[in-house]
PDB file of N, CA and C in Angstrom:
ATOM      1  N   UNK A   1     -16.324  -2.144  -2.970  1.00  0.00           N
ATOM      2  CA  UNK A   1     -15.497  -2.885  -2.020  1.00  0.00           C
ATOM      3  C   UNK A   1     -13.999  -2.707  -2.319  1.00  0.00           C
ATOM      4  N   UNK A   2     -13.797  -2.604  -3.705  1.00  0.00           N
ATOM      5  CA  UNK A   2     -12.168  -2.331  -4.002  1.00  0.00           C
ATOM      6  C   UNK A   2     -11.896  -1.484  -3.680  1.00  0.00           C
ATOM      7  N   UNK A   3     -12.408  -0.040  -4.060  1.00  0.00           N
ATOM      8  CA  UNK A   3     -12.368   1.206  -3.022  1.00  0.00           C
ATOM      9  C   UNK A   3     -11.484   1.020  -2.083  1.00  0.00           C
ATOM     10  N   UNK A   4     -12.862   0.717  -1.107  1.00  0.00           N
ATOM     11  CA  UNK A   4     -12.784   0.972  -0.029  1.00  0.00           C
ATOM     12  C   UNK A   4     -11.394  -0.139   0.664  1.00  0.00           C
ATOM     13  N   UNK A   5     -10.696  -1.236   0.154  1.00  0.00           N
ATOM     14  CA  UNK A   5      -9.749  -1.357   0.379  1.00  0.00           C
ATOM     15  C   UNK A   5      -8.540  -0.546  -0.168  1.00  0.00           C
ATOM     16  N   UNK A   6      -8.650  -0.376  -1.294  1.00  0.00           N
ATOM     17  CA  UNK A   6      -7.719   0.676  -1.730  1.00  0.00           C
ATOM     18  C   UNK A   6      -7.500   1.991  -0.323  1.00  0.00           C
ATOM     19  N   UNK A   7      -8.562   2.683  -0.053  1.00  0.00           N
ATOM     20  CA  UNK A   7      -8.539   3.812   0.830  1.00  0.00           C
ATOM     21  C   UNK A   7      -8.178   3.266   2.183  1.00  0.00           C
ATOM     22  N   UNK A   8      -8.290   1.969   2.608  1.00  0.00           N
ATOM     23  CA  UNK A   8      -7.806   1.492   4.084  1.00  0.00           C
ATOM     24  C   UNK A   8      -5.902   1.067   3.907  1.00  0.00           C
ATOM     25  N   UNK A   9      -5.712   0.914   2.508  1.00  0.00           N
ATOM     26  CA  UNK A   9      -4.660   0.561   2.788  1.00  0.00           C
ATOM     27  C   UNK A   9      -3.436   2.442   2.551  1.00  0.00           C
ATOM     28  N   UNK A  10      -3.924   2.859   2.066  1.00  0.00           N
ATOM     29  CA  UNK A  10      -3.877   4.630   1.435  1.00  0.00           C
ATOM     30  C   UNK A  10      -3.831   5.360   3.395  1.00  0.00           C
ATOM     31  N   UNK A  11      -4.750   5.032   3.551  1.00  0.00           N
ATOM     32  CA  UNK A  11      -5.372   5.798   5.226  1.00  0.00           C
ATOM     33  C   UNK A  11      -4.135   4.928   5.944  1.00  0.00           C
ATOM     34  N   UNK A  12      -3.857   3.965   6.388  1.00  0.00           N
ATOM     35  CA  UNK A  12      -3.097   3.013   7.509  1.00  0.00           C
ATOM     36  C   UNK A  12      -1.335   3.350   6.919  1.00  0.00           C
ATOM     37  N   UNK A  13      -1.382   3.893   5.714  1.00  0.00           N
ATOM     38  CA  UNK A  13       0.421   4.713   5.936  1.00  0.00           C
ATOM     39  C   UNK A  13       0.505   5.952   5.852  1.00  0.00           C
ATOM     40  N   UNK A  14      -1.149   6.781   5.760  1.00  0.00           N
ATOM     41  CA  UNK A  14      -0.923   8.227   6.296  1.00  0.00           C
ATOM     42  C   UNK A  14      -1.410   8.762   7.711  1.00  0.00           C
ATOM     43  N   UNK A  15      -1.841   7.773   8.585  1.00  0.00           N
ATOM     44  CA  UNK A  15      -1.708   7.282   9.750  1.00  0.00           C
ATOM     45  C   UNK A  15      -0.028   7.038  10.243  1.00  0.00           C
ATOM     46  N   UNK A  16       0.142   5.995   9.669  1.00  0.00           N
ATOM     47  CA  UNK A  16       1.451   5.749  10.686  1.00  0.00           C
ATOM     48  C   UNK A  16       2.908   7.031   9.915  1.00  0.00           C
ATOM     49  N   UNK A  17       3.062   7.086   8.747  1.00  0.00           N
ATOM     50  CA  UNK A  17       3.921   7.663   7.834  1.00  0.00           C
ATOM     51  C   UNK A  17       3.906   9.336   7.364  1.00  0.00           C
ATOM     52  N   UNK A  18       2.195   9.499   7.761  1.00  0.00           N
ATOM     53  CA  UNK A  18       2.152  11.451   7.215  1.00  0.00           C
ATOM     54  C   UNK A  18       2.288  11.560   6.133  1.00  0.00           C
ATOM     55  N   UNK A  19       3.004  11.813   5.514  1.00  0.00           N
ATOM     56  CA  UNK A  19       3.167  11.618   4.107  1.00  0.00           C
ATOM     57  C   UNK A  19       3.381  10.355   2.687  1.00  0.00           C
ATOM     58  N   UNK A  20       2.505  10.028   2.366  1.00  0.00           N
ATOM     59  CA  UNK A  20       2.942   9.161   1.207  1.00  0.00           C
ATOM     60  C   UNK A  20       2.924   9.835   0.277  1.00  0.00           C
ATOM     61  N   UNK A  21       3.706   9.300  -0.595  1.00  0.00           N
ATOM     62  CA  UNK A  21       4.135   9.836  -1.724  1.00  0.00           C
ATOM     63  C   UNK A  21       2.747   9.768  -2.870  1.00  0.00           C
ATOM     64  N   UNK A  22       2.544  10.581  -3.909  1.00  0.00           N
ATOM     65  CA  UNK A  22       1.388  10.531  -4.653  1.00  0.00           C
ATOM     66  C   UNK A  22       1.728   9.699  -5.608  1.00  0.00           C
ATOM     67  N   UNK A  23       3.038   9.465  -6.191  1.00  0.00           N
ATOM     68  CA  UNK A  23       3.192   7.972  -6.861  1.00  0.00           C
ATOM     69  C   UNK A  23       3.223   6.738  -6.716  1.00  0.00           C
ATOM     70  N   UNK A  24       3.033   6.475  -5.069  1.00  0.00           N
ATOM     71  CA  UNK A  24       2.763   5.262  -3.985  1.00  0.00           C
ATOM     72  C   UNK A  24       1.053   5.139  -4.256  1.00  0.00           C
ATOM     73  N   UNK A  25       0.246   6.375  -3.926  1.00  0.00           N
ATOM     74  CA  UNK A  25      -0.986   6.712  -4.201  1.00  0.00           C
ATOM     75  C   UNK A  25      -1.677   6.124  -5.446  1.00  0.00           C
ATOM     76  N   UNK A  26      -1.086   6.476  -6.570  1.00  0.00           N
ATOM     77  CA  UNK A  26      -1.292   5.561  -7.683  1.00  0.00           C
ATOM     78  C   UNK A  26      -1.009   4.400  -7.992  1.00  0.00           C
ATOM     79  N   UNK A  27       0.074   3.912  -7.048  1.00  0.00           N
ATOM     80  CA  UNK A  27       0.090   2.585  -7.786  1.00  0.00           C
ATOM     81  C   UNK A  27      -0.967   1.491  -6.798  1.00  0.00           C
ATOM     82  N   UNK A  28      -1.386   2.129  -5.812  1.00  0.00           N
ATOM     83  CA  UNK A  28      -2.453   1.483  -4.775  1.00  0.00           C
ATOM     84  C   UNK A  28      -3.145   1.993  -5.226  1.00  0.00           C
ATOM     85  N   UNK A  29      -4.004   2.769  -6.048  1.00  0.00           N
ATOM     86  CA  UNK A  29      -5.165   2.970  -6.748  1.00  0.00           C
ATOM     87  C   UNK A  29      -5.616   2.247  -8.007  1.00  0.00           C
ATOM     88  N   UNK A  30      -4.453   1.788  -8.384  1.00  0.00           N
ATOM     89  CA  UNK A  30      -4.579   0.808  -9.790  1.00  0.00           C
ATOM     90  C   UNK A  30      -4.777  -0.934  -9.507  1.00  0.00           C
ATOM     91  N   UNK A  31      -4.485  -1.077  -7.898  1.00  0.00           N
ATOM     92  CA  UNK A  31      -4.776  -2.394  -7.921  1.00  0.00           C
ATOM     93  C   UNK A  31      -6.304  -3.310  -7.705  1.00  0.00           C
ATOM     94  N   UNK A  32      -6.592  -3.979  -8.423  1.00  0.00           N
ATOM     95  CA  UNK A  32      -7.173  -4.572  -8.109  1.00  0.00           C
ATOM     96  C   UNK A  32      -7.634  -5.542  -7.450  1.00  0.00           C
ATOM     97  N   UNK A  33      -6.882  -6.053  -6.877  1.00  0.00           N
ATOM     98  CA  UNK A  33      -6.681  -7.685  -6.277  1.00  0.00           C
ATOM     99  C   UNK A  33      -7.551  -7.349  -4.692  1.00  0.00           C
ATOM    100  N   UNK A  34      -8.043  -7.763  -4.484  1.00  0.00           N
ATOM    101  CA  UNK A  34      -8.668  -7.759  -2.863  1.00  0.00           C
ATOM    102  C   UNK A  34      -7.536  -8.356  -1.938  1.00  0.00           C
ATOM    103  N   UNK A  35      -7.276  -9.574  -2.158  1.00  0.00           N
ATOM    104  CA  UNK A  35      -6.442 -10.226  -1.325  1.00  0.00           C
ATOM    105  C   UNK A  35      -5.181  -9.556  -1.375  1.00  0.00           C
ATOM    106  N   UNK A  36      -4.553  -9.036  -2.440  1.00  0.00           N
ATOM    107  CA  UNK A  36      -3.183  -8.377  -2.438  1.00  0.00           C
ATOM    108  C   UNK A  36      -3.483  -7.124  -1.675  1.00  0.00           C
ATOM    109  N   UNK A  37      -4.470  -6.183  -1.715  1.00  0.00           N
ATOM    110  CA  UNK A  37      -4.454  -5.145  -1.121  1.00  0.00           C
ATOM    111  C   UNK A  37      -5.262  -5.676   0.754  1.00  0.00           C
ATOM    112  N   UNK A  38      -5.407  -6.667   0.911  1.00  0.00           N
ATOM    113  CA  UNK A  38      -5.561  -7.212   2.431  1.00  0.00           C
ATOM    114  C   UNK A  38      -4.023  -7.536   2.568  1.00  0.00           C
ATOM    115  N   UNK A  39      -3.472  -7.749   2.097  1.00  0.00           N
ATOM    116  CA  UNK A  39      -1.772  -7.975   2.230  1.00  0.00           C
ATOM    117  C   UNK A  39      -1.232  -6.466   2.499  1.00  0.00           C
ATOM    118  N   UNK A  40      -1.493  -6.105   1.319  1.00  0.00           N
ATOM    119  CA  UNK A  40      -0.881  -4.211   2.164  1.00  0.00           C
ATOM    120  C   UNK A  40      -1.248  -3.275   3.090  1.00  0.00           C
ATOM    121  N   UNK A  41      -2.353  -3.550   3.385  1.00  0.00           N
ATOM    122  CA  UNK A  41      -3.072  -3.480   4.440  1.00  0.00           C
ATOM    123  C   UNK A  41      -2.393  -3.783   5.847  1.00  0.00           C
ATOM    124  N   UNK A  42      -1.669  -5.071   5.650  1.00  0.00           N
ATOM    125  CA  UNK A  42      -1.129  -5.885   7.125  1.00  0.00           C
ATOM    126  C   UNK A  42       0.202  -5.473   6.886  1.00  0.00           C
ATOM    127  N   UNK A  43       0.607  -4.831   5.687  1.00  0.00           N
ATOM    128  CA  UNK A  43       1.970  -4.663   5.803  1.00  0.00           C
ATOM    129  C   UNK A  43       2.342  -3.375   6.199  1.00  0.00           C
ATOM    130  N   UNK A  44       1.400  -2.029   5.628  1.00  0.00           N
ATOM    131  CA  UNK A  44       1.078  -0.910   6.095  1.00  0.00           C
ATOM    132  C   UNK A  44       1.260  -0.645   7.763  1.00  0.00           C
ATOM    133  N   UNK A  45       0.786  -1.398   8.091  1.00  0.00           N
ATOM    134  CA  UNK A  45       0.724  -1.353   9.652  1.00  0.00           C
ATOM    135  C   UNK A  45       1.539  -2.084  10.069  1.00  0.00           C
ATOM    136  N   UNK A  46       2.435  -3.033   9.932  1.00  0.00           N
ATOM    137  CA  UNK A  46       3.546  -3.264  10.685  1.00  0.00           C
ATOM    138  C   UNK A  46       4.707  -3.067  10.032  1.00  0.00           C
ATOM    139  N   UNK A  47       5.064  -2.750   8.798  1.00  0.00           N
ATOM    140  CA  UNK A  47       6.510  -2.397   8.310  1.00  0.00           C
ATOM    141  C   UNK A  47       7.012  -1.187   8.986  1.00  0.00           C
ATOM    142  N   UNK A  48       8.349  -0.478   8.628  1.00  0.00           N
ATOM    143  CA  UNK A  48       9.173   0.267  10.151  1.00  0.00           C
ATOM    144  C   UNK A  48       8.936   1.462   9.235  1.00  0.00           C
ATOM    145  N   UNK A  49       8.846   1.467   7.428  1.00  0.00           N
ATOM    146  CA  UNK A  49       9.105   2.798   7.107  1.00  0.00           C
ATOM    147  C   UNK A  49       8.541   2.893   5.657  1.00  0.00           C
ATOM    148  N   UNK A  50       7.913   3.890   4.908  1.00  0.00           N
ATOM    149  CA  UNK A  50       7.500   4.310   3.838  1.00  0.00           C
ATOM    150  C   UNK A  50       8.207   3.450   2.759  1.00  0.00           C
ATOM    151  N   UNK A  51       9.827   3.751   3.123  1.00  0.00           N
ATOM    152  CA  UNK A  51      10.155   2.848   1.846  1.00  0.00           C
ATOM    153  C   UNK A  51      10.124   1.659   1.765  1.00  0.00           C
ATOM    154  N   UNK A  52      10.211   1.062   2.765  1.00  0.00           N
ATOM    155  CA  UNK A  52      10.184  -0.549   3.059  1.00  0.00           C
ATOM    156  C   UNK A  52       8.737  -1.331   2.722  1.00  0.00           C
ATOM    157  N   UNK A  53       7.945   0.070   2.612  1.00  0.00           N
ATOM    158  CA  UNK A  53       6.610  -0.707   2.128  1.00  0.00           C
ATOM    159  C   UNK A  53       6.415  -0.352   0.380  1.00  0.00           C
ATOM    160  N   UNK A  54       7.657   0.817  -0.346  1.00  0.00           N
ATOM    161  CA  UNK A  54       7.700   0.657  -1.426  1.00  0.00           C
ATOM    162  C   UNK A  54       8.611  -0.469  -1.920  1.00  0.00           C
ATOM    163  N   UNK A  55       8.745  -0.702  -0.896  1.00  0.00           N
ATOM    164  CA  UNK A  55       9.882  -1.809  -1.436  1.00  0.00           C
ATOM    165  C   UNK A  55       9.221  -3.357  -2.171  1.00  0.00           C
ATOM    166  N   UNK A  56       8.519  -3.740  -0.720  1.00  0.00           N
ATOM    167  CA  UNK A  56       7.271  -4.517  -0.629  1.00  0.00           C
ATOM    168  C   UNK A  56       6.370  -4.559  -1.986  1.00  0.00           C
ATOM    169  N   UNK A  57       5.780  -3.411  -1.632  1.00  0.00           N
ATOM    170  CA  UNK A  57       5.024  -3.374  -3.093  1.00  0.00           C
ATOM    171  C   UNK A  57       5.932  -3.524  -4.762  1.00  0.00           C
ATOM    172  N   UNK A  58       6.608  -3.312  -4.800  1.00  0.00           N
ATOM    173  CA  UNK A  58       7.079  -3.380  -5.506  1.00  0.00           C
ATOM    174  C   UNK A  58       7.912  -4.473  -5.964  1.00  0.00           C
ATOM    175  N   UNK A  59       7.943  -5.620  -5.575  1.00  0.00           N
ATOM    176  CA  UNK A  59       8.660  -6.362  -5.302  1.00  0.00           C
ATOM    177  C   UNK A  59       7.295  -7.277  -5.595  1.00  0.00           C
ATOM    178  N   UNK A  60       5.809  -7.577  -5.438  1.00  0.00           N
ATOM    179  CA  UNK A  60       4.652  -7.760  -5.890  1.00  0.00           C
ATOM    180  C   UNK A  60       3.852  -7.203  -6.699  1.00  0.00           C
ATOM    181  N   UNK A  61       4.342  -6.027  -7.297  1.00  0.00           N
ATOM    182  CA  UNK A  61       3.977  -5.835  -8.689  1.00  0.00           C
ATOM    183  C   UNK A  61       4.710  -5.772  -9.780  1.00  0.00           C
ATOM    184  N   UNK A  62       6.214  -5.879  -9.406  1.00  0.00           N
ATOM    185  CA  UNK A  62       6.870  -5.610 -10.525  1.00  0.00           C
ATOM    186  C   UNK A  62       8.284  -6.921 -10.253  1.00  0.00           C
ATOM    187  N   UNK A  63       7.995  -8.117 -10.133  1.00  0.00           N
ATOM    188  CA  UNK A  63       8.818  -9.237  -9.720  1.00  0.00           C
ATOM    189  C   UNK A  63      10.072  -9.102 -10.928  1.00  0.00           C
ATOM    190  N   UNK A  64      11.040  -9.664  -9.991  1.00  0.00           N
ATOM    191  CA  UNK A  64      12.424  -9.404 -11.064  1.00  0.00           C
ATOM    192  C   UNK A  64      12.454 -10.895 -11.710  1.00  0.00           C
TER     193      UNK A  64
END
């Protein structure tokens, strides 16, 4: 089941974005959280741009 959220949230910004970066790739492969990756999931699909969703993420895994 983690997977397979991992790969929906991976699939829904190479859908909207074409390219993600393979160090974006890893750090959505290392998460575990279900609910955090149902969060990137919803953010994947409505944020405007690649970085704005590294931003996002990052900003939830690595809090200042």
């Amino acid at each position: 089941m983690i997977q397979k959220a991992r790969e929906s949230v991976i699939d829904a910004l190479e859908i909207r974005f074409e390219n993600v970066p393979s160090e974006l790739v890893d750090e959505i492969s290392q998460i575990q959280d279900t609910s955090l990756l149902k969060n990137l999931l919803r953010q994947a699909i409505t944020l405007d741009s690649i970085s704005d969703f590294q931003g996002y993420l990052n900003q939830l895994i690595k809090p200042e």
